[in-house]
N, C-alpha and C. Protein backbone atom coordinates (compact mmCIF):
# COMPACT_ATOMS: atom_id res chain seq x y z
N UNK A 1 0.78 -3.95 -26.38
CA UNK A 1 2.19 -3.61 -26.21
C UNK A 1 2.72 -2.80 -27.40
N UNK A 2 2.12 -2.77 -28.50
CA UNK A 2 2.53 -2.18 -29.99
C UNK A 2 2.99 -0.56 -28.95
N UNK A 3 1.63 0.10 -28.38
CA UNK A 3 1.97 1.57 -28.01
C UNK A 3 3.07 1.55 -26.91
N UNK A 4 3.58 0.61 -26.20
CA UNK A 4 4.98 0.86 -25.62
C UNK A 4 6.27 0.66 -26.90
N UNK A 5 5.92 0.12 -27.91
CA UNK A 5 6.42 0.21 -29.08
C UNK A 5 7.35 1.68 -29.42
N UNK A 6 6.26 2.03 -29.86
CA UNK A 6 5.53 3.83 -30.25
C UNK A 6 6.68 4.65 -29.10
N UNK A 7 5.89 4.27 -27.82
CA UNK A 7 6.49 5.29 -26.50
C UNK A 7 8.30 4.90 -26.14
N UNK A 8 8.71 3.90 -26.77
CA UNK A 8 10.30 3.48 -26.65
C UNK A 8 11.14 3.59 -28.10
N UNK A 9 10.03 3.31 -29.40
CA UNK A 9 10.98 3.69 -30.13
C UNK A 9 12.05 4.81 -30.84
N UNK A 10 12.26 6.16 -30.33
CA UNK A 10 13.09 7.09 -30.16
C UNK A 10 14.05 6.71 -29.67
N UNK A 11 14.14 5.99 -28.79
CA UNK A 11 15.15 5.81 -27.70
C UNK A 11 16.11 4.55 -27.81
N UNK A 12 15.14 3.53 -28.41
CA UNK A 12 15.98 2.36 -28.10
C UNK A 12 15.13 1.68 -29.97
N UNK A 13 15.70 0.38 -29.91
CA UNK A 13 15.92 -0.27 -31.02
C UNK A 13 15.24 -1.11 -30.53
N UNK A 14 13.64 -1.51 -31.05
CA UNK A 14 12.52 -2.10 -30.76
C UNK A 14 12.28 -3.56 -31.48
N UNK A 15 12.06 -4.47 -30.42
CA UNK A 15 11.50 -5.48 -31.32
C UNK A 15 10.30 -6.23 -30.77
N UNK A 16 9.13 -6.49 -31.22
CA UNK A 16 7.88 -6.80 -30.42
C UNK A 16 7.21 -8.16 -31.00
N UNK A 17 7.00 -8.85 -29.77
CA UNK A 17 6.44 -10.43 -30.00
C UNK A 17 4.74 -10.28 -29.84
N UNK A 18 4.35 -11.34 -30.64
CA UNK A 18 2.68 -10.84 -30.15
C UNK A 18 2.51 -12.47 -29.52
N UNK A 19 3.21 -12.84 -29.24
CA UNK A 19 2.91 -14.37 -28.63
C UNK A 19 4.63 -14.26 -27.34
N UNK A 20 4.50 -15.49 -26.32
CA UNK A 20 5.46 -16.36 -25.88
C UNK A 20 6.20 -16.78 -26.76
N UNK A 21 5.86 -17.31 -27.76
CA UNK A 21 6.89 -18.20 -28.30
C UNK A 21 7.21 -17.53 -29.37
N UNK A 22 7.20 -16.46 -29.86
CA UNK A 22 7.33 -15.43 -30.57
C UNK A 22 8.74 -14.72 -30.13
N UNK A 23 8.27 -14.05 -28.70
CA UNK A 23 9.38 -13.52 -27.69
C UNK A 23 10.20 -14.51 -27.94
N UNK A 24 10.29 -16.28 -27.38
CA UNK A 24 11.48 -16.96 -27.22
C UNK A 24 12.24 -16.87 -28.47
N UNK A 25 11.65 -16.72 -29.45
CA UNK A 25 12.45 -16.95 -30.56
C UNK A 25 13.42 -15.64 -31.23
N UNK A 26 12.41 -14.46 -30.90
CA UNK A 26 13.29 -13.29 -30.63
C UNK A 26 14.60 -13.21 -30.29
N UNK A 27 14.39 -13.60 -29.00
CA UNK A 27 15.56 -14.16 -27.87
C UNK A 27 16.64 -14.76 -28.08
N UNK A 28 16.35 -15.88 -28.81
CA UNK A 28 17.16 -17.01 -29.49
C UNK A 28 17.80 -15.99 -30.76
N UNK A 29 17.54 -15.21 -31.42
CA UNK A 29 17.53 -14.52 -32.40
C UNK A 29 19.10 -13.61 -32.43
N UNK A 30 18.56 -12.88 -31.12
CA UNK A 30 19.50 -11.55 -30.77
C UNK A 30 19.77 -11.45 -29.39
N UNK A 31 20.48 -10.71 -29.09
CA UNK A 31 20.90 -10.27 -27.83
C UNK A 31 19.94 -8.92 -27.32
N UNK A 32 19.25 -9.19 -26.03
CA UNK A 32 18.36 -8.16 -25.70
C UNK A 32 19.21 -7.39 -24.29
N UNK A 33 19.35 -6.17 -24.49
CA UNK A 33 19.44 -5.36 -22.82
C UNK A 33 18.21 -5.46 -21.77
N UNK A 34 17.72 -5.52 -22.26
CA UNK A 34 15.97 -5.22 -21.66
C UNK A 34 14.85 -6.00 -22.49
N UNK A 35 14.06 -7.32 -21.67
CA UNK A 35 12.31 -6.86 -21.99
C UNK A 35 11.47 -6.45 -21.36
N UNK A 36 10.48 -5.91 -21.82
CA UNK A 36 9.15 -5.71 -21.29
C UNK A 36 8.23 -6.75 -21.67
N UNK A 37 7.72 -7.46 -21.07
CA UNK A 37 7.29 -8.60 -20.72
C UNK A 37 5.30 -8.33 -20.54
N UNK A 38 4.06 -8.32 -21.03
CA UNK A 38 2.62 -8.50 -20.35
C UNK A 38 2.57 -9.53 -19.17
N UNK A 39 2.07 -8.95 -18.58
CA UNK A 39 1.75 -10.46 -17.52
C UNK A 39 0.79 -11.23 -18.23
N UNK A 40 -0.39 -11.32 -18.97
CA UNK A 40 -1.06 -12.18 -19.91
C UNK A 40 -0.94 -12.01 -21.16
N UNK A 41 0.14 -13.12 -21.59
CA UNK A 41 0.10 -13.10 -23.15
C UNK A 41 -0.14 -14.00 -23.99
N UNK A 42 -0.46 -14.20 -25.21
CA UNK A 42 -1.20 -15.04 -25.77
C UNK A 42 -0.05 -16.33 -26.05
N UNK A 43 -0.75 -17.62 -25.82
CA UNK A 43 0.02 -18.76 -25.87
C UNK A 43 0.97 -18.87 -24.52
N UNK A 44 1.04 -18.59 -23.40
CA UNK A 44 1.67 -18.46 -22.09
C UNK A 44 1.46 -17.72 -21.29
N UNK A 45 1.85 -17.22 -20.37
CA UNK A 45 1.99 -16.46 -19.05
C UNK A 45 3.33 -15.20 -18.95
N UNK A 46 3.67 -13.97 -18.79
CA UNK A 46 4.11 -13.32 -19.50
C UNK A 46 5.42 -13.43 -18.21
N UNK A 47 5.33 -14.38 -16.89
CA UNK A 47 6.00 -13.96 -15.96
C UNK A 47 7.03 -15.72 -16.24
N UNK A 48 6.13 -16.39 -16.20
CA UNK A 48 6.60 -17.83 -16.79
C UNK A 48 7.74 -17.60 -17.83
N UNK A 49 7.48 -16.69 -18.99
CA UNK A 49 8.55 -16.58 -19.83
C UNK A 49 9.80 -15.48 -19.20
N UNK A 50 9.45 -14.97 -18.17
CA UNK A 50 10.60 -14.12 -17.72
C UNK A 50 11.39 -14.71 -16.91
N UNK A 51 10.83 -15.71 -16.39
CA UNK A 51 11.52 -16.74 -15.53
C UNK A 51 12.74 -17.81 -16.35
N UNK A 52 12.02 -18.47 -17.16
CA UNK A 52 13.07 -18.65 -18.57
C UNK A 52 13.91 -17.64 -18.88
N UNK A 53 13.96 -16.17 -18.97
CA UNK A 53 14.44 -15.83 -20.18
C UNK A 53 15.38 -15.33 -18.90
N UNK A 54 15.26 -15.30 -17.30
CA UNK A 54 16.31 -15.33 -16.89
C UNK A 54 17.33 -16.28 -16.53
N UNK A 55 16.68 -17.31 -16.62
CA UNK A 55 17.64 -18.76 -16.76
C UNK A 55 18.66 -18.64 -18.03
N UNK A 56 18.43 -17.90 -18.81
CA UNK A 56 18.85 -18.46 -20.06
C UNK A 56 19.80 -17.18 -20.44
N UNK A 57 19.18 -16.10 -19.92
CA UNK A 57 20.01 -14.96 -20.56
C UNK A 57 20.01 -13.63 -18.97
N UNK A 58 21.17 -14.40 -17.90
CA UNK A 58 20.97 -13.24 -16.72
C UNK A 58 21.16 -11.73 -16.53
N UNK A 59 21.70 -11.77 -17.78
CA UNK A 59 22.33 -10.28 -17.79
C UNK A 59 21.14 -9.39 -18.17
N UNK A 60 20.38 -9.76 -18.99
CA UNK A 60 18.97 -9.48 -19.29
C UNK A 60 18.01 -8.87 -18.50
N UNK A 61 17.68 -7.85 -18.60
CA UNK A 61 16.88 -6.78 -17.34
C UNK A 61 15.71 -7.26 -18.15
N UNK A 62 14.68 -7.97 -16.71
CA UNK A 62 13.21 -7.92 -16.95
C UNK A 62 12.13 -6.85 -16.53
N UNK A 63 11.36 -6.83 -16.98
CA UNK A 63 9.92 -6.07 -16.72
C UNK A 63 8.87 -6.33 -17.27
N UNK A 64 8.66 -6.71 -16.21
CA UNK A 64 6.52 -7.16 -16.18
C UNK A 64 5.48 -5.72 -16.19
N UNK A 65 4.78 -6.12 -17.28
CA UNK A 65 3.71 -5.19 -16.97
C UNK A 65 2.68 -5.81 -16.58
N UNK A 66 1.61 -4.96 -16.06
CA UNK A 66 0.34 -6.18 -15.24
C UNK A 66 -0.48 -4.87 -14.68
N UNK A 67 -2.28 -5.26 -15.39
CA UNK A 67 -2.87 -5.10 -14.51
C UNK A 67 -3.49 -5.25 -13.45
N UNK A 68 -3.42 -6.30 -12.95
CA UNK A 68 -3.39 -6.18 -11.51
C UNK A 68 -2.50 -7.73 -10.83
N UNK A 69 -2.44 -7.67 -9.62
CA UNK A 69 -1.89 -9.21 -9.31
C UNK A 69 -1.69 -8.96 -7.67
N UNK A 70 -1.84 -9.67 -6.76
CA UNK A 70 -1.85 -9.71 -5.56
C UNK A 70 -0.67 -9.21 -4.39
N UNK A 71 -0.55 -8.94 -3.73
CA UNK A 71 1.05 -8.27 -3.82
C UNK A 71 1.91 -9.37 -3.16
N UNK A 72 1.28 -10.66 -2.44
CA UNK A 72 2.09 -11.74 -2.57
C UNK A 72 2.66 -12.48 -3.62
N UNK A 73 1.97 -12.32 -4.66
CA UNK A 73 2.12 -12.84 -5.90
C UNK A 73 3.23 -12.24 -6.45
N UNK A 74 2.84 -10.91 -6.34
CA UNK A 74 3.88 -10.03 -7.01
C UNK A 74 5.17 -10.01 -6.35
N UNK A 75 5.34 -10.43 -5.32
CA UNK A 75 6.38 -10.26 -4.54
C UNK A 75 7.27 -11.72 -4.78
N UNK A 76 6.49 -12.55 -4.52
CA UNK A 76 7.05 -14.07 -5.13
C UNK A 76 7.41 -13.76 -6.68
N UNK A 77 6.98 -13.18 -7.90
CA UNK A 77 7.20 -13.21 -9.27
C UNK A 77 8.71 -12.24 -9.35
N UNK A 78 8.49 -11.02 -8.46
CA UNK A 78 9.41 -10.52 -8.28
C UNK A 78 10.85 -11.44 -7.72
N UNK A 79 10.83 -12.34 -7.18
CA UNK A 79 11.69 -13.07 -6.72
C UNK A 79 12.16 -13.84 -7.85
N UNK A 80 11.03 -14.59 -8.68
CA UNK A 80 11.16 -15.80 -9.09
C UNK A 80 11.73 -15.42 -10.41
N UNK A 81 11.81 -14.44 -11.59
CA UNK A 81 12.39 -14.15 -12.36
C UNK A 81 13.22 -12.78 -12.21
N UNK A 82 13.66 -12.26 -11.24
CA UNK A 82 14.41 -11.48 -10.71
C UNK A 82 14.29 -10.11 -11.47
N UNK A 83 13.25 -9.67 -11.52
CA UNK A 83 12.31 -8.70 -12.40
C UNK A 83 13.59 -7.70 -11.60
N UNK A 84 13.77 -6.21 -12.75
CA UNK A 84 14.55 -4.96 -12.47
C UNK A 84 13.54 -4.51 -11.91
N UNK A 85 11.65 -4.32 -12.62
CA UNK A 85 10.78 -3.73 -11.80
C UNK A 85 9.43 -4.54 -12.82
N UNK A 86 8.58 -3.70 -11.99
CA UNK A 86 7.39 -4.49 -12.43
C UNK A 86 6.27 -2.69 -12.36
N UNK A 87 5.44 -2.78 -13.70
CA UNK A 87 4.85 -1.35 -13.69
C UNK A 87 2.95 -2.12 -14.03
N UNK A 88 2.44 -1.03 -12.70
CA UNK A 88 1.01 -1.58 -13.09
C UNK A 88 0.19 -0.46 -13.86
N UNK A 89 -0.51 -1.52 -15.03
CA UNK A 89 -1.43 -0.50 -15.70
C UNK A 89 -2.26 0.26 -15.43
N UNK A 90 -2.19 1.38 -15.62
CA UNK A 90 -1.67 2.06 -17.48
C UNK A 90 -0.58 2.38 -16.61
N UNK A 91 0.50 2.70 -17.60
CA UNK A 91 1.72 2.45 -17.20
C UNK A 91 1.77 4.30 -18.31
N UNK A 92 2.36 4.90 -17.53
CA UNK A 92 3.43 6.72 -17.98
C UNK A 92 3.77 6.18 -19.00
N UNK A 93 3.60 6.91 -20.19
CA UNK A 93 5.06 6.47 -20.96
C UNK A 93 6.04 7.28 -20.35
N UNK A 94 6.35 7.99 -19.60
CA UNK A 94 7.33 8.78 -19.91
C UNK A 94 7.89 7.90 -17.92
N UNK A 95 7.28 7.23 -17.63
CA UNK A 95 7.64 6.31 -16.18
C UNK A 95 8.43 4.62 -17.54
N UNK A 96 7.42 4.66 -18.00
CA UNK A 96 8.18 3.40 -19.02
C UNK A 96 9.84 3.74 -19.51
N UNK A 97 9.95 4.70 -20.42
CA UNK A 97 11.11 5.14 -20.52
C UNK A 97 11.79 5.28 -19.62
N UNK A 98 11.60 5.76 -18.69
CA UNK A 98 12.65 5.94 -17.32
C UNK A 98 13.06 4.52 -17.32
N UNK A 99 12.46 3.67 -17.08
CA UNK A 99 12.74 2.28 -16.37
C UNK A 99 13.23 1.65 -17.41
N UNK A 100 12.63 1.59 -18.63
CA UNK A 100 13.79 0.90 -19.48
C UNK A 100 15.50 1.22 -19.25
N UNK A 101 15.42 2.62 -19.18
CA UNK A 101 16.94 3.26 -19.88
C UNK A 101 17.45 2.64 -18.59
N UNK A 102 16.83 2.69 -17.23
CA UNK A 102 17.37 2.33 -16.16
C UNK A 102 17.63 1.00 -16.30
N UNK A 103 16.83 0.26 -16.67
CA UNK A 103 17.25 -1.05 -16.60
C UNK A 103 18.26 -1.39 -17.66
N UNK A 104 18.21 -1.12 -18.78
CA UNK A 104 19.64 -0.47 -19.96
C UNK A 104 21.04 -0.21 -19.32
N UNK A 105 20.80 0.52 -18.31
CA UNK A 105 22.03 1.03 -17.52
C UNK A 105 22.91 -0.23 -16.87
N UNK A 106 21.82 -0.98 -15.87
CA UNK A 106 21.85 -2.09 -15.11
C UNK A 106 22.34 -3.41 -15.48
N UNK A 107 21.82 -3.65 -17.23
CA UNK A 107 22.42 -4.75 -17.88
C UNK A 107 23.71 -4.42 -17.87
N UNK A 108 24.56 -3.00 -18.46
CA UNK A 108 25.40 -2.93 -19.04
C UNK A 108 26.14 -2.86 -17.52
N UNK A 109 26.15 -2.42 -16.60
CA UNK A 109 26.98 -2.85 -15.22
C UNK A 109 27.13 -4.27 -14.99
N UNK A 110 26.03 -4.91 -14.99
CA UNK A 110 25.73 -6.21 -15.14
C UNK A 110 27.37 -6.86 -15.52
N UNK A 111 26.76 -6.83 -16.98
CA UNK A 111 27.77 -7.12 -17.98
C UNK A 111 29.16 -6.72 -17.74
N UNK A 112 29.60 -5.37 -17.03
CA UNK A 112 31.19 -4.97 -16.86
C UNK A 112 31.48 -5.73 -15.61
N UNK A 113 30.51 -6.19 -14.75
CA UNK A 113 30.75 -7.07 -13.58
C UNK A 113 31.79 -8.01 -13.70
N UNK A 114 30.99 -8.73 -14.68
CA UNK A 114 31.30 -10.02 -15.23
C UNK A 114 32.43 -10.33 -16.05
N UNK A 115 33.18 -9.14 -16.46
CA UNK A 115 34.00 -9.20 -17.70
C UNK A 115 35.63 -9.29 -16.72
């Protein structure tokens, strides 16, 4: 994930977990518009923590990356942490950026919803 790092930091204000519980604490930390999420990450499951991190923080645009996963699966994960999108590897950078800023966009409607 470091090189989606690399491919987003121009654009946006980066912060990168190399664990689950790394991310949660991130989380707990600051206020995020957007994560990008692995589907296998070290110490958890990368969809498990998106599922949390929409319990906890809805306004929060998720995205799973994943190389591969079943498309029932994907379709249930898609449900179950209410993913903005989900990108399978290797992933564009320049398809990554799109979808962040999009999902960037989405929090902040989100958010004027609500206000």
């Amino acid at each position: 994930m470091e090189i989606f790092a690399v491919a987003l930091g121009p654009y946006f204000a980066i912060e990168t977990a190399t664990s689950v519980r790394d991310a949660e604490y991130l989380l707990h930390k600051r206020r995020f518009k957007v994560v990008v999420s692995d589907h296998l990450m070290p110490g958890g499951n990368g969809m498990s923590f998106l599922v949390r991190a929409r319990e906890e923080y809805p306004h929060m645009q998720r995205i799973l990356v994943t190389g591969y996963m079943k498309p029932e699966l994907l379709l249930r994960s898609v449900n179950e942490a209410g993913l903005f999108r989900y990108l399978l590897k290797p992933v564009a950078f320049a398809e990554l950026v799109k979808v962040v800023q999009d999902a960037a966009k989405a929090h902040d409607a989100s958010v004027a919803a609500t206000a």
